[in-house]
PDB file of N, CA and C in Angstrom:
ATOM      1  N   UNK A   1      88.569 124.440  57.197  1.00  0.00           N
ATOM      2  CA  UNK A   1      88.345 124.021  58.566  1.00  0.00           C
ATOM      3  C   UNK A   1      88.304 125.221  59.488  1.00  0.00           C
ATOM      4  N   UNK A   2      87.482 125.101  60.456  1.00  0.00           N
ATOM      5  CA  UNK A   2      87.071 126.242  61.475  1.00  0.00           C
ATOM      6  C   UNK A   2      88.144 125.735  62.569  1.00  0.00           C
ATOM      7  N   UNK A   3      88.788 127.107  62.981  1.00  0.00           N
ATOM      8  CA  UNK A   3      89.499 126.527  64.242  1.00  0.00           C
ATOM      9  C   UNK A   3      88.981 127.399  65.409  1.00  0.00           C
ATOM     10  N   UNK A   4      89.012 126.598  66.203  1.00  0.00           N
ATOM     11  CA  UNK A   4      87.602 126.947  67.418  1.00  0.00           C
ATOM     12  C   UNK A   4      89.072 127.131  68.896  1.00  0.00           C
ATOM     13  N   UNK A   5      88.861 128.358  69.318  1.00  0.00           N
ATOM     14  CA  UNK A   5      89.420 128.742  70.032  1.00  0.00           C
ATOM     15  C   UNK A   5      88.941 128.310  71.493  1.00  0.00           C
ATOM     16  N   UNK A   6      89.636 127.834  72.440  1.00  0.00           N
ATOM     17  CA  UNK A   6      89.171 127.204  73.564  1.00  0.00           C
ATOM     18  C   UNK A   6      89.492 128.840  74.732  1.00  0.00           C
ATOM     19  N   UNK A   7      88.173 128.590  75.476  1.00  0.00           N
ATOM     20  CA  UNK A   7      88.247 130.167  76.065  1.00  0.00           C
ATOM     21  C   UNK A   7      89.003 129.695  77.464  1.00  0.00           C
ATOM     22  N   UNK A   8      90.284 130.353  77.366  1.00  0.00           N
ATOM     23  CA  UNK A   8      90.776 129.979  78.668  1.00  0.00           C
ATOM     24  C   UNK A   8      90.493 130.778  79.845  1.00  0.00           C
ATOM     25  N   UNK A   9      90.735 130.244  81.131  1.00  0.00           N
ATOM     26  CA  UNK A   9      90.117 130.220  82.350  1.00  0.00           C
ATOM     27  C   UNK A   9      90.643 131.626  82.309  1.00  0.00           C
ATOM     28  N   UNK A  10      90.483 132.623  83.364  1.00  0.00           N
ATOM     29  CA  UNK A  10      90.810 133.733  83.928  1.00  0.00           C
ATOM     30  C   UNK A  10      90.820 134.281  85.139  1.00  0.00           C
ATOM     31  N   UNK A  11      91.623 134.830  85.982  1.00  0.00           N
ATOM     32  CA  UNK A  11      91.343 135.131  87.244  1.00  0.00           C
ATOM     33  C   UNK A  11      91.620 136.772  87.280  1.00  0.00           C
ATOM     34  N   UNK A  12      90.874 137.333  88.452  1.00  0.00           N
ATOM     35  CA  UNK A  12      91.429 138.807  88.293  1.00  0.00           C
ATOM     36  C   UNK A  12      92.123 139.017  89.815  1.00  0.00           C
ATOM     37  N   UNK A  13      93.242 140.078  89.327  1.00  0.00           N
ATOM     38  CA  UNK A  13      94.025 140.199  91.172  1.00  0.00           C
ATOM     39  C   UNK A  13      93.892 141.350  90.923  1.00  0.00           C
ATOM     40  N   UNK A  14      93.550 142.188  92.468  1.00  0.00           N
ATOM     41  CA  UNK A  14      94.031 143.516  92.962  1.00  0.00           C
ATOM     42  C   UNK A  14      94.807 143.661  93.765  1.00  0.00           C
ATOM     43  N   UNK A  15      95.347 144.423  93.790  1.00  0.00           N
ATOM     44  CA  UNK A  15      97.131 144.765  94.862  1.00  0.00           C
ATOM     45  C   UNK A  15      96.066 145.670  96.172  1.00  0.00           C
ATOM     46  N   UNK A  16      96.287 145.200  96.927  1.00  0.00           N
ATOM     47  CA  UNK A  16      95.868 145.608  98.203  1.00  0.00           C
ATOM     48  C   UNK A  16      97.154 146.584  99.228  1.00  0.00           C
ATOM     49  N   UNK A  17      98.225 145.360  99.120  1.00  0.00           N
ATOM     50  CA  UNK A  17      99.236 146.210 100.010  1.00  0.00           C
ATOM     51  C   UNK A  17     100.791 146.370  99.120  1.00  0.00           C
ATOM     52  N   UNK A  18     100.770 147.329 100.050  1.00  0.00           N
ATOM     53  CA  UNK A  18     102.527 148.146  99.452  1.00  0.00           C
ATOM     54  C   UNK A  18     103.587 147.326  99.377  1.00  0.00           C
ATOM     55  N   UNK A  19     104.250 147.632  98.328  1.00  0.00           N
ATOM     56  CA  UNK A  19     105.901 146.114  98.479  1.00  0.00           C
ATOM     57  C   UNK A  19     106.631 147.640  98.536  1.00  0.00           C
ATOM     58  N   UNK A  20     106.874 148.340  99.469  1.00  0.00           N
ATOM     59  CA  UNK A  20     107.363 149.290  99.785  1.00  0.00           C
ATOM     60  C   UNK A  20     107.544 148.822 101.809  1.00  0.00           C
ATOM     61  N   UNK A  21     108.931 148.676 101.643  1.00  0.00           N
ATOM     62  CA  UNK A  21     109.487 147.796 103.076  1.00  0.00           C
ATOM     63  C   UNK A  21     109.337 146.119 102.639  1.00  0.00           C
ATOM     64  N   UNK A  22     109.850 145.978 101.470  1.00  0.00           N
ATOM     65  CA  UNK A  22     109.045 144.224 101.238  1.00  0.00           C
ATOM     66  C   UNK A  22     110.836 144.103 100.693  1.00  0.00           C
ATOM     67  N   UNK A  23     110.691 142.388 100.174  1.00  0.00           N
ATOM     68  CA  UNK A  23     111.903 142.349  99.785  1.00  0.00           C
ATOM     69  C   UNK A  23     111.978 143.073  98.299  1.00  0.00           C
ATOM     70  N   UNK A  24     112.972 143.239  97.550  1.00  0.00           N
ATOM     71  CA  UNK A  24     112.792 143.784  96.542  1.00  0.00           C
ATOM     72  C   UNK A  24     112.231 142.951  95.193  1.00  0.00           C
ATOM     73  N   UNK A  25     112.477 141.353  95.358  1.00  0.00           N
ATOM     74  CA  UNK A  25     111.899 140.385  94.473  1.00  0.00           C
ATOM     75  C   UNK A  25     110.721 140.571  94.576  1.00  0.00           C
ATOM     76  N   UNK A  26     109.836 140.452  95.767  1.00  0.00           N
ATOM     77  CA  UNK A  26     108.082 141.059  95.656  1.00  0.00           C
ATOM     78  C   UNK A  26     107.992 141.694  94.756  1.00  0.00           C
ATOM     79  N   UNK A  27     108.416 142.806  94.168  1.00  0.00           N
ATOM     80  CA  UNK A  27     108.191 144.228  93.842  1.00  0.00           C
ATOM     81  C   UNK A  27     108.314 143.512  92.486  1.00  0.00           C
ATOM     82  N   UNK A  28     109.218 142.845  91.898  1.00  0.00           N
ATOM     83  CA  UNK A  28     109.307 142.259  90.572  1.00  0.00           C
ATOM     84  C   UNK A  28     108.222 141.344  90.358  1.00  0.00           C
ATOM     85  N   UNK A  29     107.857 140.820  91.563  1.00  0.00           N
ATOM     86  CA  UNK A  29     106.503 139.832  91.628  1.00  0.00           C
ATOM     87  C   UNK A  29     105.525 140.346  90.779  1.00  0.00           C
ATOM     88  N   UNK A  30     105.371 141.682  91.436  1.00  0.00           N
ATOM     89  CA  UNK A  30     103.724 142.600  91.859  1.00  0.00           C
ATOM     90  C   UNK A  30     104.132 142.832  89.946  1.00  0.00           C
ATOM     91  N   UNK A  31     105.356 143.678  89.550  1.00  0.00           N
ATOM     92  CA  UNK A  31     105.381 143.950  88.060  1.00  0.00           C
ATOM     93  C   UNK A  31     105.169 142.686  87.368  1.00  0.00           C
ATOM     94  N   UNK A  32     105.278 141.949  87.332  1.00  0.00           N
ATOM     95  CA  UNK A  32     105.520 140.747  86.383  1.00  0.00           C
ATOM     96  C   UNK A  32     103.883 140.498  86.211  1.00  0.00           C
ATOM     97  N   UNK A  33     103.316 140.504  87.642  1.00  0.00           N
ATOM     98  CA  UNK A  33     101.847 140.740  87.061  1.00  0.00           C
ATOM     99  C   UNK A  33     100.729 141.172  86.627  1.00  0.00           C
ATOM    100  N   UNK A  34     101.715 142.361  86.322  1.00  0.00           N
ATOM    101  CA  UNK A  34     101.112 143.766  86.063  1.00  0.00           C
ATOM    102  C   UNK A  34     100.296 145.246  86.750  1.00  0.00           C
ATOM    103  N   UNK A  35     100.474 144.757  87.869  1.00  0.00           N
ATOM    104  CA  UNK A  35     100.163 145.076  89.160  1.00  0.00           C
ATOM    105  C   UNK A  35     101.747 146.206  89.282  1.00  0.00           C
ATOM    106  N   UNK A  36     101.399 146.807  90.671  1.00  0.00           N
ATOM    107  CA  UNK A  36     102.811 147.987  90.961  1.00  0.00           C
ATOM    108  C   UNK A  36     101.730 149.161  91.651  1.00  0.00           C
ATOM    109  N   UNK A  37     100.860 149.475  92.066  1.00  0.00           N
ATOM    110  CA  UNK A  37     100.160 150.071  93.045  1.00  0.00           C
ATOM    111  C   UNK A  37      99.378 149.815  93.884  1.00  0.00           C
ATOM    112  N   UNK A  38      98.760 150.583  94.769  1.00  0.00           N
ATOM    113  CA  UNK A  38      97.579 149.613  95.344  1.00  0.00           C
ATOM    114  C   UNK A  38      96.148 150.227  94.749  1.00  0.00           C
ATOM    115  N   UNK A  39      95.350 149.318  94.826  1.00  0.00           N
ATOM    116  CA  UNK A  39      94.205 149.349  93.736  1.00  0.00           C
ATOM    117  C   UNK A  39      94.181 149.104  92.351  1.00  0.00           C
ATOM    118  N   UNK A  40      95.451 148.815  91.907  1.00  0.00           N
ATOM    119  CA  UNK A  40      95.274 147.861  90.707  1.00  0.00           C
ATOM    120  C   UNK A  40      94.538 146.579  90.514  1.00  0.00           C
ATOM    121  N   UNK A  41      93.752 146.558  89.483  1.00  0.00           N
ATOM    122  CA  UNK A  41      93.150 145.260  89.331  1.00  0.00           C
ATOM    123  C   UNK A  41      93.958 144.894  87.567  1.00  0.00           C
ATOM    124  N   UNK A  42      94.131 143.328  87.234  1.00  0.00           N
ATOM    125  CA  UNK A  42      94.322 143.088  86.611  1.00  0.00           C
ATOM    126  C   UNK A  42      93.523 141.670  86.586  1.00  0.00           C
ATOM    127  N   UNK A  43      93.583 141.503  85.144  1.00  0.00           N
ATOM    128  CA  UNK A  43      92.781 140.195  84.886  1.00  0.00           C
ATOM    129  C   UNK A  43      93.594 139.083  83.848  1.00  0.00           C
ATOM    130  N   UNK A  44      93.928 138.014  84.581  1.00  0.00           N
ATOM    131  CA  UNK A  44      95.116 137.121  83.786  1.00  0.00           C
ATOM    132  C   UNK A  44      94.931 135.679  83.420  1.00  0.00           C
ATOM    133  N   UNK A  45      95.638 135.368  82.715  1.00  0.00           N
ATOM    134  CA  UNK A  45      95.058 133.866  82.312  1.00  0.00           C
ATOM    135  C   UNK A  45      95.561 133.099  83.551  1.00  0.00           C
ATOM    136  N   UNK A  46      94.478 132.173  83.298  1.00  0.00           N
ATOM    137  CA  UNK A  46      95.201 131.043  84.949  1.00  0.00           C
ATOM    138  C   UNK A  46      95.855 130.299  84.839  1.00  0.00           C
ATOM    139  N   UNK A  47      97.352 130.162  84.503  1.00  0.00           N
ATOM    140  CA  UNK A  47      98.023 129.336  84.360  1.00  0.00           C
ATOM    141  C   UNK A  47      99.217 129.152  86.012  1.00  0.00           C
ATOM    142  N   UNK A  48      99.893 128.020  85.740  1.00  0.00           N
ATOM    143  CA  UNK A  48     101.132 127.259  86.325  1.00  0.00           C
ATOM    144  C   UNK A  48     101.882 128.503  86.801  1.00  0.00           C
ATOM    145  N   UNK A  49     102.186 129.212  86.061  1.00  0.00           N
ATOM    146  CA  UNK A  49     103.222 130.097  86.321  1.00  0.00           C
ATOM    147  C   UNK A  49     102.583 131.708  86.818  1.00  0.00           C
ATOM    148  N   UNK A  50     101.534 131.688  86.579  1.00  0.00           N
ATOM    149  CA  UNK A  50     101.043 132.852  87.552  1.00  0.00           C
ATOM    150  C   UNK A  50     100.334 132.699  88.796  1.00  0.00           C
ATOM    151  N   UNK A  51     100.306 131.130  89.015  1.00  0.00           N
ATOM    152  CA  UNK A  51      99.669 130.988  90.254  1.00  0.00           C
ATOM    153  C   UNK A  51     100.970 131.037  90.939  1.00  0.00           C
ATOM    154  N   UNK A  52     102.328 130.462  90.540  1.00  0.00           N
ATOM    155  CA  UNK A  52     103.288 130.561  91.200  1.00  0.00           C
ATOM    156  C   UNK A  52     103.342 132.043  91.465  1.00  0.00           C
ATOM    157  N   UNK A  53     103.364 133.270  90.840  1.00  0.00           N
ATOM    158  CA  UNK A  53     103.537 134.378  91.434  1.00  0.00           C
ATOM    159  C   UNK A  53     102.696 134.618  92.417  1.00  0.00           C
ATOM    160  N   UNK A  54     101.359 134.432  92.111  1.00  0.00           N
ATOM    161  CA  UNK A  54     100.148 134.591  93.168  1.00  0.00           C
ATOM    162  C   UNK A  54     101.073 134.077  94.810  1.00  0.00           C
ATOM    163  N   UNK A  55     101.306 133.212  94.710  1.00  0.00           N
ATOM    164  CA  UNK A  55     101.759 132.726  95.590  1.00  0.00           C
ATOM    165  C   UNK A  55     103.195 133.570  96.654  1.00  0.00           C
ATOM    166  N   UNK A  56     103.833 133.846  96.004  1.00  0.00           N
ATOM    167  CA  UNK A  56     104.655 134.718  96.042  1.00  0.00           C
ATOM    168  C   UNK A  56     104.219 135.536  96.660  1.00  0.00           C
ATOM    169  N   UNK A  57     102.874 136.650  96.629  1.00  0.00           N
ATOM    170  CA  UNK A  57     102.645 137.751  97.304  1.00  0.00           C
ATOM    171  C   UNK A  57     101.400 137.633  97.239  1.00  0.00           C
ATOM    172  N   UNK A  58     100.897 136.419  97.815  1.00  0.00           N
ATOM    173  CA  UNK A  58      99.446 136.584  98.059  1.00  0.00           C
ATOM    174  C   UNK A  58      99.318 137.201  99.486  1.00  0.00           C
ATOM    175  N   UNK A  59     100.036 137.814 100.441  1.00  0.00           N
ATOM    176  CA  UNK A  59      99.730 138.678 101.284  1.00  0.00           C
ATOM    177  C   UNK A  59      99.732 140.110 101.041  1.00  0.00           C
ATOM    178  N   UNK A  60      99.797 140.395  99.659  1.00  0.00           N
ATOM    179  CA  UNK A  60      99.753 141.740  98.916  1.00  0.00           C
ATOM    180  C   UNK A  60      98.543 141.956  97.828  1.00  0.00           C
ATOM    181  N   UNK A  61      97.872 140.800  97.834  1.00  0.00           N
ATOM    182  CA  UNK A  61      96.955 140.999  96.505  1.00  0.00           C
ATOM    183  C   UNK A  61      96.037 140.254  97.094  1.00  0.00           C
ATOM    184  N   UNK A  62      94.282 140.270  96.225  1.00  0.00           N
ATOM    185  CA  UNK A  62      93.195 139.667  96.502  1.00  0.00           C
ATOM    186  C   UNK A  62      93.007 139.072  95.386  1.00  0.00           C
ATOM    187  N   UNK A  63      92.783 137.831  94.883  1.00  0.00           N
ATOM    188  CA  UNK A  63      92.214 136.935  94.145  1.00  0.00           C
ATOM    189  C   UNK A  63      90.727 136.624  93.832  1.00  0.00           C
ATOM    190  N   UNK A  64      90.229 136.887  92.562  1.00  0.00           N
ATOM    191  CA  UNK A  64      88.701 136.929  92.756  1.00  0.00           C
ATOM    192  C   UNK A  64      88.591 135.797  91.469  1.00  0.00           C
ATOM    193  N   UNK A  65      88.177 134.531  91.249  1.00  0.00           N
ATOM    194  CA  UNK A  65      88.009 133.532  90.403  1.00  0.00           C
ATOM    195  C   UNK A  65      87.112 134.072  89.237  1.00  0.00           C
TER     196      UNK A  65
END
């Protein structure tokens, strides 16, 4: 039997602004998503739990679908 991999969704974020003067949980935010400078882009699966971070510091990052 062939097992057929389902291509999951993806979104990509770039860090725009500094978590430098932010609370310090941001800053664990920005790492957790692999992010930690500005001009990072990363590209992540779209799930439950990274939109919750998105959320978290979407005044620090840009979201591109």
């Amino acid at each position: 039997m062939e097992m057929k991999e389902k291509a999951k969704k993806t979104i990509k974020v770039r860090q725009v602004g500094s978590s430098i003067r932010r609370n310090g949980r941001q800053a664990l935010y920005l790492d957790s998503l692999g992010l930690g400078k500005i001009g990072k882009e990363k590209e992540l699966v779209d799930s439950r739990s990274v939109r919750k971070l998105i959320a978290k510091v979407r005044h620090m990052i840009v979201v591109e679908e």
